[in-house]
C-alpha atoms as a PDB file:
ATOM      1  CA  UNK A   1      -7.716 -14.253  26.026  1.00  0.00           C
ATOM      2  CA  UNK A   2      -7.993 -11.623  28.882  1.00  0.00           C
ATOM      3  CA  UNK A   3     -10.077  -8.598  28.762  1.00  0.00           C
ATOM      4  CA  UNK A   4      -7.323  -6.620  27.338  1.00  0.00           C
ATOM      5  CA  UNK A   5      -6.256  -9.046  24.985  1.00  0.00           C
ATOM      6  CA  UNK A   6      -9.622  -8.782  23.447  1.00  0.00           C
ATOM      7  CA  UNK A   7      -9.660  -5.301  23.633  1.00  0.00           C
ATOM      8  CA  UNK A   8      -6.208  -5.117  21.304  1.00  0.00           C
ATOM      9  CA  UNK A   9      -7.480  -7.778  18.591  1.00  0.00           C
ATOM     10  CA  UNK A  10     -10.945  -5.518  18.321  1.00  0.00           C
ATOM     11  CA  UNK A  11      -8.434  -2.576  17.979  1.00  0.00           C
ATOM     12  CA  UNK A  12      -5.980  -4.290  15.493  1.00  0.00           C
ATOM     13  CA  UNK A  13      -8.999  -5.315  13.440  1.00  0.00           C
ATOM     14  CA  UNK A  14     -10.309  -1.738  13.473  1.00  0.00           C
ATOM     15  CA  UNK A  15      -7.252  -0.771  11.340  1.00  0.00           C
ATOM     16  CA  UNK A  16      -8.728  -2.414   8.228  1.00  0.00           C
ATOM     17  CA  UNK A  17     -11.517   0.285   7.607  1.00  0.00           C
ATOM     18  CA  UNK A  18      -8.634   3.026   7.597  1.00  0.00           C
ATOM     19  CA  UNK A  19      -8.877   4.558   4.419  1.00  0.00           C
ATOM     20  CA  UNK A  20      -5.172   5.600   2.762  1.00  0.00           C
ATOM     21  CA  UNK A  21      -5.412   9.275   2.183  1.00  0.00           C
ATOM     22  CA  UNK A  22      -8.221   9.630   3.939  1.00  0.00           C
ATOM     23  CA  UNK A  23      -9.002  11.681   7.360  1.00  0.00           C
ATOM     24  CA  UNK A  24     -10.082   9.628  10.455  1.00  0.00           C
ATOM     25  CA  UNK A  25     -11.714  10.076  13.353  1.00  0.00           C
ATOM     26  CA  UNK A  26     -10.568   8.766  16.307  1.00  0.00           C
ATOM     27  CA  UNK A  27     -12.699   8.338  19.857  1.00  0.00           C
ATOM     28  CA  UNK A  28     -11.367   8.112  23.221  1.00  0.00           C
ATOM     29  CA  UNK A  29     -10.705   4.758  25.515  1.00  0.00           C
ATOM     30  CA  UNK A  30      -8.785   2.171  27.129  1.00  0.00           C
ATOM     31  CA  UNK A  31      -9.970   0.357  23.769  1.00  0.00           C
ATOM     32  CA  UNK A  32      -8.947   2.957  21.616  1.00  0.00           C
ATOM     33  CA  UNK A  33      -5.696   3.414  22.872  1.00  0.00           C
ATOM     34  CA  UNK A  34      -4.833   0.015  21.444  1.00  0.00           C
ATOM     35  CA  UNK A  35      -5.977   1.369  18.318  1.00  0.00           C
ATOM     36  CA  UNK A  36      -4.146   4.524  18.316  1.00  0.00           C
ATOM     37  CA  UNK A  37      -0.781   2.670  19.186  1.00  0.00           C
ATOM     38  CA  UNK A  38      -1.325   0.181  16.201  1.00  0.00           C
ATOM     39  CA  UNK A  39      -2.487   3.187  13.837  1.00  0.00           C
ATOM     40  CA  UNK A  40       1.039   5.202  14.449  1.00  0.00           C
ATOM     41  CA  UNK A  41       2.583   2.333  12.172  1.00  0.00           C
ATOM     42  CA  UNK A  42       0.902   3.405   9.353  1.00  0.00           C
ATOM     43  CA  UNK A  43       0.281   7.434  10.301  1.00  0.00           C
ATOM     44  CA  UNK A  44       2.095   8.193   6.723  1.00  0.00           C
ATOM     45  CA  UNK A  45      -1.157   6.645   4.963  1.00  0.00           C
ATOM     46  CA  UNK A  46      -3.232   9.756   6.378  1.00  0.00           C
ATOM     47  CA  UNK A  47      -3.288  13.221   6.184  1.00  0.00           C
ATOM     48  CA  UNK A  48      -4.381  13.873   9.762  1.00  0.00           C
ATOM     49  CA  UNK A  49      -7.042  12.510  12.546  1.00  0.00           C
ATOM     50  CA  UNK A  50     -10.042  14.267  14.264  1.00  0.00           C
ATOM     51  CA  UNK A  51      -9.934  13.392  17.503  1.00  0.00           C
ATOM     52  CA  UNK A  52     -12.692  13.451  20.519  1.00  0.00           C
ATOM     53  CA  UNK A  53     -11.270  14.364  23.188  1.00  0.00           C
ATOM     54  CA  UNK A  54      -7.873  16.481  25.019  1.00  0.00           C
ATOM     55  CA  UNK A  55      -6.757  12.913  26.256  1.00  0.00           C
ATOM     56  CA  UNK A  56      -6.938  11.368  22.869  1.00  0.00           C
ATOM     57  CA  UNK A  57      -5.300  14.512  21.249  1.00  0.00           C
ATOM     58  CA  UNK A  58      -2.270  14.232  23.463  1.00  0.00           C
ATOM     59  CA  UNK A  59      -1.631  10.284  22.741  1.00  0.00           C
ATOM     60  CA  UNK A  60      -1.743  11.262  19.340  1.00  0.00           C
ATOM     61  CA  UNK A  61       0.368  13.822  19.152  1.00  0.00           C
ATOM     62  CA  UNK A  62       3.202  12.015  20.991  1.00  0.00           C
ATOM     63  CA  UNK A  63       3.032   9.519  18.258  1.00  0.00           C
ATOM     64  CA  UNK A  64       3.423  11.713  15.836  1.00  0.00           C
ATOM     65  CA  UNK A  65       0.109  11.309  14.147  1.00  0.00           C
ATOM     66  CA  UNK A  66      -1.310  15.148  12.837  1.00  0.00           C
ATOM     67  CA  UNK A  67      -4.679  15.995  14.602  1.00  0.00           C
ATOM     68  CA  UNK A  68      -7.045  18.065  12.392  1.00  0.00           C
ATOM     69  CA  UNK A  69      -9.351  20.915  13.663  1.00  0.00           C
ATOM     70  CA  UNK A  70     -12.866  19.360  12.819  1.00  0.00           C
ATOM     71  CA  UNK A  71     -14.191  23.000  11.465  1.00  0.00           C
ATOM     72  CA  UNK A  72     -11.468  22.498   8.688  1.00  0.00           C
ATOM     73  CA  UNK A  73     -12.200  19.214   7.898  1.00  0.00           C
ATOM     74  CA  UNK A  74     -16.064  18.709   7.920  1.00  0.00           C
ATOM     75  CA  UNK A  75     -17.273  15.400   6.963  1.00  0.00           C
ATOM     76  CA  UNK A  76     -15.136  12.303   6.650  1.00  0.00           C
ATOM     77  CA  UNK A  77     -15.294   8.287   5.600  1.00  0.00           C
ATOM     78  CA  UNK A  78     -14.716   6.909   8.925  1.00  0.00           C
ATOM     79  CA  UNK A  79     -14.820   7.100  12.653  1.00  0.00           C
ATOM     80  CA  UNK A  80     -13.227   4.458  15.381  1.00  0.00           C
ATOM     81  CA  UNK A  81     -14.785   4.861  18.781  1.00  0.00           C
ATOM     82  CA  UNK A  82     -15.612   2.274  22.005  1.00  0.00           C
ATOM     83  CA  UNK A  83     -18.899   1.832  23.955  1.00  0.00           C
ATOM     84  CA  UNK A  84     -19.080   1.384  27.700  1.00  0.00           C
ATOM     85  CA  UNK A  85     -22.740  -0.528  26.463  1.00  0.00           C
ATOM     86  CA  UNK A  86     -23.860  -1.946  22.917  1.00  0.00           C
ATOM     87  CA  UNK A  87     -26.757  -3.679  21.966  1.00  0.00           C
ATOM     88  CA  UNK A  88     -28.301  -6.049  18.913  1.00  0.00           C
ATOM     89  CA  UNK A  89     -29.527  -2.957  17.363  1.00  0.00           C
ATOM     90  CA  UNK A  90     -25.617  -1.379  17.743  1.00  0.00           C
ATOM     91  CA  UNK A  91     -27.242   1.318  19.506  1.00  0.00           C
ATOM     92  CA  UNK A  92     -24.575   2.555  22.532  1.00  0.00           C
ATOM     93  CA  UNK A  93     -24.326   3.843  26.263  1.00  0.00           C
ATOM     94  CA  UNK A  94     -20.574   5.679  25.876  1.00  0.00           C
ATOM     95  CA  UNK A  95     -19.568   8.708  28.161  1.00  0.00           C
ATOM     96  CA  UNK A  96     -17.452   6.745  30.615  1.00  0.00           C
ATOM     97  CA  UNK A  97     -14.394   8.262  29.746  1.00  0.00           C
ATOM     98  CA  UNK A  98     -16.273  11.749  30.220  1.00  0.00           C
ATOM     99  CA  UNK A  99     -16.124  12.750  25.921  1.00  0.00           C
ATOM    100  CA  UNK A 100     -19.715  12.022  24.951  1.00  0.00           C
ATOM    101  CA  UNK A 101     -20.101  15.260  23.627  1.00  0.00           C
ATOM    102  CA  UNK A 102     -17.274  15.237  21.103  1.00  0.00           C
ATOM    103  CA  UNK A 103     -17.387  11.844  20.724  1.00  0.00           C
ATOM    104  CA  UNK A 104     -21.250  12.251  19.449  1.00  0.00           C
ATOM    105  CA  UNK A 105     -20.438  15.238  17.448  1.00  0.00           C
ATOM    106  CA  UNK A 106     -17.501  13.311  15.701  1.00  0.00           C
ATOM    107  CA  UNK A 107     -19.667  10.448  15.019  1.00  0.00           C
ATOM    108  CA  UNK A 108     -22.394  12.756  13.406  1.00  0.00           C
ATOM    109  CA  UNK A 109     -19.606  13.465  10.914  1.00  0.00           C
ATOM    110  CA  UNK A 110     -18.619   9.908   9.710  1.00  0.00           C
ATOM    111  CA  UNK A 111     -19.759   8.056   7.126  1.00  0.00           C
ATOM    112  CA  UNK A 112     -19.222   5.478   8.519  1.00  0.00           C
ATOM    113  CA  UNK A 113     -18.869   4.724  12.768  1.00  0.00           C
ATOM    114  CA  UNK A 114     -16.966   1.979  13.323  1.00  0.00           C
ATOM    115  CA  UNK A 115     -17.392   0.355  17.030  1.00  0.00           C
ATOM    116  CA  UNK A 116     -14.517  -1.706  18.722  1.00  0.00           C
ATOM    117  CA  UNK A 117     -15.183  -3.863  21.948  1.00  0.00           C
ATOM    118  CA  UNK A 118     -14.792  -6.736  23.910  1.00  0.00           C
ATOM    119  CA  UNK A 119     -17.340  -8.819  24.383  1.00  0.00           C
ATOM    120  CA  UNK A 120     -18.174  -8.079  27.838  1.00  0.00           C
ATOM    121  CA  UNK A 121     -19.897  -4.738  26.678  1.00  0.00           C
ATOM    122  CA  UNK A 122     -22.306  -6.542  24.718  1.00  0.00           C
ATOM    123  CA  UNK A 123     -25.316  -6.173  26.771  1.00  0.00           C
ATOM    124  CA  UNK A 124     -29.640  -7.245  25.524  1.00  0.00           C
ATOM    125  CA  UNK A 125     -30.561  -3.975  27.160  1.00  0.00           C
ATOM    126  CA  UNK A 126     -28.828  -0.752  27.453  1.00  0.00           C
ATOM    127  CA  UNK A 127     -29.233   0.531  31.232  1.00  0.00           C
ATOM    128  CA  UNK A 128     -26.877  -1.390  33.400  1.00  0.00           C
ATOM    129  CA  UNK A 129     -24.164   0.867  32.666  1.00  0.00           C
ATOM    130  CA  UNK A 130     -24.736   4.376  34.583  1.00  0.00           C
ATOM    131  CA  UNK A 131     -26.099   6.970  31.320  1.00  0.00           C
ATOM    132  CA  UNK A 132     -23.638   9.390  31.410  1.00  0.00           C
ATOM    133  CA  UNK A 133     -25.282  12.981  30.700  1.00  0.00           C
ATOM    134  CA  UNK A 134     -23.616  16.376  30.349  1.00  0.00           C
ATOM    135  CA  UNK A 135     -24.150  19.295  32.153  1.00  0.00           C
ATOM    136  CA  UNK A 136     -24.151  23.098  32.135  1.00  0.00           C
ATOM    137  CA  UNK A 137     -22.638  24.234  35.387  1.00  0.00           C
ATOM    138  CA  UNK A 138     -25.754  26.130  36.673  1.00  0.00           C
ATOM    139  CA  UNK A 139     -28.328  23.552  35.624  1.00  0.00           C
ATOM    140  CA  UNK A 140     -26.858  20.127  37.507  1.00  0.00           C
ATOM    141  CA  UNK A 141     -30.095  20.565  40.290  1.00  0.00           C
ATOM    142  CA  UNK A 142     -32.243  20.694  38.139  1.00  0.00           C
ATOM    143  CA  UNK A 143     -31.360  18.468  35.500  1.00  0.00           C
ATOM    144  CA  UNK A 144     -31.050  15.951  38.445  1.00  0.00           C
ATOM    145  CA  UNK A 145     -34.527  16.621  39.680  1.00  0.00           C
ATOM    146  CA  UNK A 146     -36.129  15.704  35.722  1.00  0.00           C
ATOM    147  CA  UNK A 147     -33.862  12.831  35.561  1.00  0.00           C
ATOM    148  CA  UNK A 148     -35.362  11.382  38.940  1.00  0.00           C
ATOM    149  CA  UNK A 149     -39.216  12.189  37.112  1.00  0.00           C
ATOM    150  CA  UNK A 150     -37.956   9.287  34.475  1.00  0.00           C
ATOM    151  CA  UNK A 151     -37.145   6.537  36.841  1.00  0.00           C
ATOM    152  CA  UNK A 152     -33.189   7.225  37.231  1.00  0.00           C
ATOM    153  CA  UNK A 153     -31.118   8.253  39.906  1.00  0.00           C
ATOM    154  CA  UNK A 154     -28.281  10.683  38.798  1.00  0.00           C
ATOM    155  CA  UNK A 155     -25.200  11.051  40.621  1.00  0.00           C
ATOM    156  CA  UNK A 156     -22.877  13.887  39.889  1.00  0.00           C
ATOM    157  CA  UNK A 157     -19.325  12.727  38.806  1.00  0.00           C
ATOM    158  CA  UNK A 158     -17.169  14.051  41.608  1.00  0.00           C
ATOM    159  CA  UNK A 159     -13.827  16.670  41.141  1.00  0.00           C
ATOM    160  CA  UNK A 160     -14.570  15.947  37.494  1.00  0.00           C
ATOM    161  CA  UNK A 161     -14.925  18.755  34.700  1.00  0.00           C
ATOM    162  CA  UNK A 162     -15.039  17.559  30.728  1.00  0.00           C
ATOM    163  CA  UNK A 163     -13.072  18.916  28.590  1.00  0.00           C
ATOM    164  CA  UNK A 164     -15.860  21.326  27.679  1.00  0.00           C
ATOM    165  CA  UNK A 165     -15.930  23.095  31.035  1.00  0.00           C
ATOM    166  CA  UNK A 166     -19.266  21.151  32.363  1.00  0.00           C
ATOM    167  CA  UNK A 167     -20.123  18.739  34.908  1.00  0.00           C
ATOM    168  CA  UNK A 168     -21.473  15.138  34.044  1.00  0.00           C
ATOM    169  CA  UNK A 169     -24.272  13.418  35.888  1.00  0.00           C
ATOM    170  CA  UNK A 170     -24.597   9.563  36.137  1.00  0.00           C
ATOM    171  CA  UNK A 171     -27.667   8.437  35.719  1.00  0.00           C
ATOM    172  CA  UNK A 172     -28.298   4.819  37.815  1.00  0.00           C
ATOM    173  CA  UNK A 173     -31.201   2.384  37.655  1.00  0.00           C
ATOM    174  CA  UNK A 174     -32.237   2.656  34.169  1.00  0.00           C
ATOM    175  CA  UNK A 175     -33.697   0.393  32.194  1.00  0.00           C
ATOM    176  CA  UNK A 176     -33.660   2.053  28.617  1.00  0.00           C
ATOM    177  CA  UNK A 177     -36.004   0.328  26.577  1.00  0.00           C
ATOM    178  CA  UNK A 178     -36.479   2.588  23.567  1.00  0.00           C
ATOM    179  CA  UNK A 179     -32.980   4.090  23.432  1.00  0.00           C
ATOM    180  CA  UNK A 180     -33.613   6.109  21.058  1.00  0.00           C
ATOM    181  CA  UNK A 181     -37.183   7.960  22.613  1.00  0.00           C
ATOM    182  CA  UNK A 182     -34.847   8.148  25.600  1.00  0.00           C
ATOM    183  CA  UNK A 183     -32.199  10.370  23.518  1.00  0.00           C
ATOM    184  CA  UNK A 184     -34.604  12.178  22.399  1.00  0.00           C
ATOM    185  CA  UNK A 185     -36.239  13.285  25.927  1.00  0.00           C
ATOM    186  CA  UNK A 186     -32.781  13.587  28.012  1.00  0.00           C
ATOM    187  CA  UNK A 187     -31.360  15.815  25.266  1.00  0.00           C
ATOM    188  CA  UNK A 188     -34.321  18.267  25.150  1.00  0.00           C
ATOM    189  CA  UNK A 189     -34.319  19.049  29.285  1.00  0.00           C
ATOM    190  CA  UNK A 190     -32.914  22.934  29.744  1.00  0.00           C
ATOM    191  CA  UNK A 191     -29.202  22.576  30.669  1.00  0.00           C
ATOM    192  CA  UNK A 192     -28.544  19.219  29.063  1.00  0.00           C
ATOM    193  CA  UNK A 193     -25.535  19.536  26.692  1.00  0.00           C
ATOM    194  CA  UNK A 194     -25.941  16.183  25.627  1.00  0.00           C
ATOM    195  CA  UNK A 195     -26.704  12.054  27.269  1.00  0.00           C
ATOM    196  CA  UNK A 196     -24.449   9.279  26.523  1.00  0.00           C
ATOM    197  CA  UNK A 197     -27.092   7.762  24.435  1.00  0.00           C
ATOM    198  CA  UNK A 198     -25.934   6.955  20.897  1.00  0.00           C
ATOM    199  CA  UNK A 199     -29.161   5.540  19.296  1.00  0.00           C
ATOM    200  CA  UNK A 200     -30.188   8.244  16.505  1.00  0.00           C
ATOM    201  CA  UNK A 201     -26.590   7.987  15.352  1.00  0.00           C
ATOM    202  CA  UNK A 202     -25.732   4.453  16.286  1.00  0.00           C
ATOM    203  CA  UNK A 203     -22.391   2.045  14.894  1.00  0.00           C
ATOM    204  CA  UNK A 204     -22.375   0.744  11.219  1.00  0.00           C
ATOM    205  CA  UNK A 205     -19.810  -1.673  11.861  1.00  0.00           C
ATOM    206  CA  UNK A 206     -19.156  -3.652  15.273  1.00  0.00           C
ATOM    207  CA  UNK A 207     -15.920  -5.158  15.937  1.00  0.00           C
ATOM    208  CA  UNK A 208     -15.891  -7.908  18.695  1.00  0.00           C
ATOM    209  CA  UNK A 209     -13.135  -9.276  20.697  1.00  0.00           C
ATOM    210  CA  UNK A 210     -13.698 -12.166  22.387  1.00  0.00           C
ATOM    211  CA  UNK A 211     -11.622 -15.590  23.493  1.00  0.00           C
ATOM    212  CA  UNK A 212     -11.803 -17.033  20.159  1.00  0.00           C
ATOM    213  CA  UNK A 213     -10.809 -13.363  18.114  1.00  0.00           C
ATOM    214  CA  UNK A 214     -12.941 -11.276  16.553  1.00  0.00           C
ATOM    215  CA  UNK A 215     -16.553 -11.099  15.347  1.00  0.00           C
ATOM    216  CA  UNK A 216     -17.573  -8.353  13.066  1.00  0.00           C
ATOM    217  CA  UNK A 217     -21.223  -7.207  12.552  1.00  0.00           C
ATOM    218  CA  UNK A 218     -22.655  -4.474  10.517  1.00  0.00           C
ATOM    219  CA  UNK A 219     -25.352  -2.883   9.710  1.00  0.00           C
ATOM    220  CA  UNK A 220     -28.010  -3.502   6.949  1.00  0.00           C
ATOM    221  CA  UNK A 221     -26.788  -0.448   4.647  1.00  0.00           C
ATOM    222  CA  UNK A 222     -23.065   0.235   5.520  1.00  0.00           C
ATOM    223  CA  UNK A 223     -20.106  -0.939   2.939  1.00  0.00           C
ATOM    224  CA  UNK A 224     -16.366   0.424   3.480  1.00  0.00           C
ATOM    225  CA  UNK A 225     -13.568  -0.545   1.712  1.00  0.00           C
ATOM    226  CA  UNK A 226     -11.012  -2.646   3.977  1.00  0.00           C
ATOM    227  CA  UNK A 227      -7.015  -2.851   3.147  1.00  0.00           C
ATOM    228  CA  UNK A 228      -6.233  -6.061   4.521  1.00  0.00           C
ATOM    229  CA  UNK A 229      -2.639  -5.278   3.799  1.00  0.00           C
ATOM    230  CA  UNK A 230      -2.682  -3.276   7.354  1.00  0.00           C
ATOM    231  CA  UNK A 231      -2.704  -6.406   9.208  1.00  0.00           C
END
């Protein structure tokens, strides 16, 4: 298998923890859009889909598949989203794509976050990876400056905007060894919307593609119900 044939059977697998009747959450991704292709042949076994981001809302839409206004929907089972970094503990860089914020907001919402990747984003330590982290207009300098006091070196991401209206520095030369300390301390700097850390809120299931299929990992406390009939 390629890299994106092991980024469709991580997808394809993904489709098991949709729940029939149930509202889903969708994340954004070259990852995800294998998912989103393989969930419009079942799009009559859900009311609707929350999605993270504008991109992700337009793909679905030209399938066909309802998206939901989160504020009308509040809390559902189940959430599909990538990672740009996971580790042992499924804790996650993501932000690549420029949604972090939605994407983290969506995931605070699930039940249940279920991770797709291929295997070369399995990684011992998060860091290698630039951090995304996103921005208020007005406060990029100085964010920058108290990102440089922790050991990184931020980059803004050029003729870029999110689809929040801010600006998203990448944060280089990392080496995040208590992910979720680090959350804690990027998120609380003045101007910081939020970092591309997912540690608090990490995945519950991880779905691996790799040359040999799929590998599936989950987390000590997690159970969803899978319909093997979507396969």
């Amino acid at each position: 298998m390629n890299q994106n044939d092991m980024k469709k059977a991580a997808a394809l697998e993904a489709l098991k923890y949709v729940q029939k009747n149930a509202v889903l959450g969708v994340g954004t991704g070259s990852t995800i859009g294998y998912f989103i292709d393989a969930l419009a042949e079942v799009k009559e076994c859900i009311p609707g889909v929350v999605s993270s981001s504008e991109a992700t809302t337009r793909k679905l839409k030209t399938l066909g598949i309802p998206v939901l206004d989160l504020n009308d929907v509040g809390h559902f089972d189940v959430y599909v989203d990538g990672a740009d970094e996971i580790n042992d503990s499924m804790q996650m860089i993501k932000g690549g794509g420029g949604a972090l914020t939605r994407e983290k907001i969506a995931a605070a919402c699930a039940n249940t976050f279920v991770c797709v990747v291929d295997r070369t984003k399995q990684v011992n330590m998060l860091g290698t990876f630039p951090l995304p982290v996103e921005v208020i207009p007005m406060a990029v300098s100085y964010v920058a400056d108290e990102l440089r006091k922790i050991g990184g070196n931020p980059r803004l991401r050029s003729v870029y905007t999110t689809d929040n209206g801010n600006m998203i520095l990448d944060v280089h030369g990392l080496k995040i060894l208590d992910p979720t300390g680090m959350e804690e301390l990027i998120n609380n700097i003045p101007g910081v919307v939020t970092v591309g850390l997912f540690a608090r809120r990490g995945a519950d299931i991880l779905i691996v593609g790799d040359e040999d299929g799929v590998k599936i990992q989950r987390s000590a406390t997690v159970w969803v119900q899978q319909d093997d009939s979507r396969r």
